[in-house]
Protein backbone atom coordinates (compact mmCIF):
# COMPACT_ATOMS: atom_id res chain seq x y z
CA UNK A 1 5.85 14.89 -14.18
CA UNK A 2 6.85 12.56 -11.08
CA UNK A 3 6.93 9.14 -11.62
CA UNK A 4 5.06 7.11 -9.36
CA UNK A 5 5.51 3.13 -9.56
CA UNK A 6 2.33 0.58 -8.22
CA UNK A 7 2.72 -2.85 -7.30
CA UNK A 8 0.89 -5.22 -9.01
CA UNK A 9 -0.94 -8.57 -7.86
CA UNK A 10 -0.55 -12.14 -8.96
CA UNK A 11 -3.30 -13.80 -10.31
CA UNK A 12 -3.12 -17.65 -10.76
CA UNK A 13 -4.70 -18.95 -13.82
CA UNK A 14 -4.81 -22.82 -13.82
CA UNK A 15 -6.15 -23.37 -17.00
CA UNK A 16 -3.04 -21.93 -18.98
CA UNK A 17 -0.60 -22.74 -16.50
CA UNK A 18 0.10 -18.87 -15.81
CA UNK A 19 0.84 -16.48 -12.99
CA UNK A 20 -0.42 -13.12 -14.23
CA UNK A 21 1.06 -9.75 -12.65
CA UNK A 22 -2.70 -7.54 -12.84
CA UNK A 23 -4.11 -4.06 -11.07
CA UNK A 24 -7.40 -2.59 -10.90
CA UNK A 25 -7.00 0.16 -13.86
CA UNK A 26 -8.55 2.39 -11.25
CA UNK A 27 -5.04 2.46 -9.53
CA UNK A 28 -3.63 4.02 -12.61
CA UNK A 29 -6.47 6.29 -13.00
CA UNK A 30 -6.20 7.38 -9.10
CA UNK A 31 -2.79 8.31 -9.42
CA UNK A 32 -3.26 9.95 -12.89
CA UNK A 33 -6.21 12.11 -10.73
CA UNK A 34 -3.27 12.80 -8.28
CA UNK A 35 -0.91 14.57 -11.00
CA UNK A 36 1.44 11.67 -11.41
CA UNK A 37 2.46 9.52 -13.98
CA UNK A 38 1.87 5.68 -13.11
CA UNK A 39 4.06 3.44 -13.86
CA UNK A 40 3.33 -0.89 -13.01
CA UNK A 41 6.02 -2.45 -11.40
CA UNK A 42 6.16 -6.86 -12.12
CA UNK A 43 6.85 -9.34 -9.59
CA UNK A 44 10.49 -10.37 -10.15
CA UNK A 45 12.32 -10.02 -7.62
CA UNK A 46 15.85 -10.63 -8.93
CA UNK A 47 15.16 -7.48 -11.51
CA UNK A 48 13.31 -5.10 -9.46
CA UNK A 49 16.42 -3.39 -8.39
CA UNK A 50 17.42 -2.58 -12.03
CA UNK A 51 14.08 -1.75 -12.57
CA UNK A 52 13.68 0.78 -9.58
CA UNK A 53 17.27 2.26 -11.15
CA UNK A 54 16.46 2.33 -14.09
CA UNK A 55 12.92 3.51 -13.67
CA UNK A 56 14.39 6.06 -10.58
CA UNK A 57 11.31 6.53 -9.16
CA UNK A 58 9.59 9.79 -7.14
CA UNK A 59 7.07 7.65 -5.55
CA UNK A 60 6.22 3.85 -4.59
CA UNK A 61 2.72 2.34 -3.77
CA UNK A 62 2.27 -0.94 -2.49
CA UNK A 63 -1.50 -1.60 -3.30
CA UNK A 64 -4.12 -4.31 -2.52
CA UNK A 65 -4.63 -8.17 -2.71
CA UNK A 66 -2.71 -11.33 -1.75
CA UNK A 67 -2.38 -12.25 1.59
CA UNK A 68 1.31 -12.14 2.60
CA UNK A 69 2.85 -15.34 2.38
CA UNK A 70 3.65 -15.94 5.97
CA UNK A 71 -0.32 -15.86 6.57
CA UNK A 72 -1.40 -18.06 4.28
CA UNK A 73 -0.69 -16.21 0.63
CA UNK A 74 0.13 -17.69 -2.75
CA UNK A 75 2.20 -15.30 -4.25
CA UNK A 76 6.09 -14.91 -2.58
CA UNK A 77 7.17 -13.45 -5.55
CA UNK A 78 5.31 -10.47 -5.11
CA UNK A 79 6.41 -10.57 -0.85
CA UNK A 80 10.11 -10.43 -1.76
CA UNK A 81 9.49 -7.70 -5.01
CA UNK A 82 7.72 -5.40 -2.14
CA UNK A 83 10.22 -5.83 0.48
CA UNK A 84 13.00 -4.94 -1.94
CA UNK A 85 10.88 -2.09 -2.79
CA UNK A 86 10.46 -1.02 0.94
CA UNK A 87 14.65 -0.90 1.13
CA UNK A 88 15.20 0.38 -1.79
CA UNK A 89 12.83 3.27 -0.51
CA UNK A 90 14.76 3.69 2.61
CA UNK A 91 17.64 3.40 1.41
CA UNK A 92 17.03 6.38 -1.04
CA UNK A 93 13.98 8.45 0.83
CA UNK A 94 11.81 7.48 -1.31
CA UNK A 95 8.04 8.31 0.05
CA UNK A 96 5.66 5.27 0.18
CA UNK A 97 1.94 5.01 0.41
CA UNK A 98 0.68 1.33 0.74
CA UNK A 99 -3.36 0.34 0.98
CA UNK A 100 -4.57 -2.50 2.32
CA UNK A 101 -1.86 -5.22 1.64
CA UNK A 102 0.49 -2.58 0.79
CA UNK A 103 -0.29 -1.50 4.80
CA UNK A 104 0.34 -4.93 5.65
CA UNK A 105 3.54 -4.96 3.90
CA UNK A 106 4.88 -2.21 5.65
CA UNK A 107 3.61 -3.15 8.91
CA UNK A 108 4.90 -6.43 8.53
CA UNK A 109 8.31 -5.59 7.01
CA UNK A 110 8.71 -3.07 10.60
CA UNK A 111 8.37 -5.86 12.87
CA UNK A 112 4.39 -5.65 13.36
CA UNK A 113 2.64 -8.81 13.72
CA UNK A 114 -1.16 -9.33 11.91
CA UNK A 115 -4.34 -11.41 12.91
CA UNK A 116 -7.58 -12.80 11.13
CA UNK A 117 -10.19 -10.11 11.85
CA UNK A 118 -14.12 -10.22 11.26
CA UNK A 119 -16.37 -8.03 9.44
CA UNK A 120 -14.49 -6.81 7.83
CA UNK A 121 -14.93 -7.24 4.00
CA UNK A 122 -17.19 -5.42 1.89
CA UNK A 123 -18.28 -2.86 4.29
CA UNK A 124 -17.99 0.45 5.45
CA UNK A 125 -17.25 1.83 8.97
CA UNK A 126 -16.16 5.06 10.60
CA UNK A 127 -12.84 6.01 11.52
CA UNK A 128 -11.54 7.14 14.73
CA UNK A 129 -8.24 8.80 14.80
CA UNK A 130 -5.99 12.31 14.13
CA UNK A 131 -7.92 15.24 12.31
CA UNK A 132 -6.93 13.89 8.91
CA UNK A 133 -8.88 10.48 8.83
CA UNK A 134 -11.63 11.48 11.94
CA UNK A 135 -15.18 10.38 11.51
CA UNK A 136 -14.49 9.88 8.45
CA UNK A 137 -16.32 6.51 6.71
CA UNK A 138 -14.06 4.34 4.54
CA UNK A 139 -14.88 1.19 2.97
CA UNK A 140 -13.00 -2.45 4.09
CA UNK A 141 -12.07 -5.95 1.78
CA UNK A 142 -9.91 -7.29 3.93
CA UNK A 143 -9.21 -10.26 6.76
CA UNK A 144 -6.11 -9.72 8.22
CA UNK A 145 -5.31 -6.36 9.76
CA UNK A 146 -2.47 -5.19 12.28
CA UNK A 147 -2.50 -6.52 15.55
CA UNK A 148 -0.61 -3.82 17.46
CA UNK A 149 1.83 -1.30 16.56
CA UNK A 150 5.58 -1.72 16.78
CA UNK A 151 8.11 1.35 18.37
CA UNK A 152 8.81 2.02 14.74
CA UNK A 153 5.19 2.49 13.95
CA UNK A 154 2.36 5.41 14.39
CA UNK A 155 -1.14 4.80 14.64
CA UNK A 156 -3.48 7.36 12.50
CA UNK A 157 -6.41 5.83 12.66
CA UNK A 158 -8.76 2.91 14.07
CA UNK A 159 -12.21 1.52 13.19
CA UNK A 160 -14.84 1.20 15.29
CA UNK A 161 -14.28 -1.97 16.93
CA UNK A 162 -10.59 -0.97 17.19
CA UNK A 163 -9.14 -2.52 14.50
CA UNK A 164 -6.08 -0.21 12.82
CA UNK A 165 -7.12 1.09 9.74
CA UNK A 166 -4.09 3.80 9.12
CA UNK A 167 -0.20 4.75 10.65
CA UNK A 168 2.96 5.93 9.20
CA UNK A 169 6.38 4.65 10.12
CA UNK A 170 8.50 7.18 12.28
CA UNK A 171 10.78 9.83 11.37
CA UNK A 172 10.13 8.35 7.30
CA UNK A 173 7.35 9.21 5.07
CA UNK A 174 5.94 5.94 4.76
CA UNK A 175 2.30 5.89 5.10
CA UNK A 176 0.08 3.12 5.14
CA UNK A 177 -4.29 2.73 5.04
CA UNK A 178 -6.39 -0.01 4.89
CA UNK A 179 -8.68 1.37 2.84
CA UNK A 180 -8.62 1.19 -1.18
CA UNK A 181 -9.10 4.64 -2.42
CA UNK A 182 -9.25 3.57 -5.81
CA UNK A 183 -12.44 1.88 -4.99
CA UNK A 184 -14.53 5.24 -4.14
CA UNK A 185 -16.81 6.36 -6.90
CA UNK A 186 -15.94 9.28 -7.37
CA UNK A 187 -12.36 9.24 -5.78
CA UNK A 188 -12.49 11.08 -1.84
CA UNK A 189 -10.85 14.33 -2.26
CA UNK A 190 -9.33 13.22 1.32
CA UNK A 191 -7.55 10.60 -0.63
CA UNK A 192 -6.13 12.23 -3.90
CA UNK A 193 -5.39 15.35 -1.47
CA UNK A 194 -3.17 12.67 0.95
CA UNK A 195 -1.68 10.89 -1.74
CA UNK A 196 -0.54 14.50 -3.68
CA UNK A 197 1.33 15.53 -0.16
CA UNK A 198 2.97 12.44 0.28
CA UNK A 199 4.54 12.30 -3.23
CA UNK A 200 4.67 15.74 -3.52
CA UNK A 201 7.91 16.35 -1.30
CA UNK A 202 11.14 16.24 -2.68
CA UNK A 203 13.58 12.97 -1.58
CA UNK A 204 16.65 12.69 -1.48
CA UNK A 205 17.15 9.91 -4.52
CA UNK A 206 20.14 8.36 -6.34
């Protein structure tokens, strides 16, 4: 079974002095649905390296919460443990998927720039875009979306009032929504049918 390791948020929890490394269960479940094993990745940077070679992933997604740092986020651990994640992925071809954040990431770590957008949180709109993702209606929990795409990046999809909402990066398989598909009761079969064909190529790993 191909191994497929999620990112995990941080949680700050004043009252005992902690910063907790959490995910939705439904991530694991999603990716379980998918006909992968899951496997949580923590936020320290200075061991995700032996992790990832240890661990030797088939798969990598960046998932939801935490603003990036650079806009206003309280977690930088979890910044530098994604970007190391997003090399290490190059480096080896290594498919990625990232949602929401995890789009961000990727956006961000290609040179993309991203800006406060409206509306945008706990709703639902309709997608405009390639033949995957068109018409299609997707829900939204987040305020801070891509401004434009870079050379390096492909736009898949847009809301309604323009906003992108899905790309890939060029000649890589790194994809990237701003949707959470582990939110949809029951999961889209668009989703778990995406996600299966991403991770479902062979790479050329370590």
């Amino acid at each position: 079974m191909k191994k497929i390791i999620y990112t995990q948020r941080v949680e700050l929890v004043e009252s005992y002095g902690e910063r907790r490394d959490c995910a939705d269960v439904e991530i694991a479940k999603l990716i379980w649905e998918c006909g992968f094993l899951p496997v949580p990745v923590n936020n320290i940077p200075e061991k995700v390296q032996i992790f990832l070679e240890q661990v030797n992933p088939d798969g990598m997604i960046l998932t939801g919460g935490n603003d990036l740092s650079k806009y206003g986020g309280n977690a930088p651990e979890r910044d530098e443990t994604e970007k190391r994640i997003i090399d290490h992925g190059i480096r080896n071809q290594i498919p990625i998927y990232g949602f929401c954040r995890g789009m961000q990431m990727i956006a961000d770590h290609f040179g993309a720039e991203l800006a406060r957008v409206d509306r945008h949180v706990a709703v639902r709109h309709r997608l405009e875009g390639n033949a995957l993702w068109n018409g299609r209606t997707v829900n939204s929990f987040h305020n801070m979306a891509v401004k434009a795409a870079t050379d390096d990046l492909i736009i898949e999809a847009v809301s309604e009032d323009g906003v992108i909402e899905a790309l890939k990066v060029k000649d890589k398989e790194i994809y990237g929504t701003m949707w959470h598909p582990e939110r949809e009761k029951p999961y889209e079969k668009a989703d778990v049918q995406f996600i299966r064909q991403i991770f479902a190529k062979e790479g050329h790993r370590q």
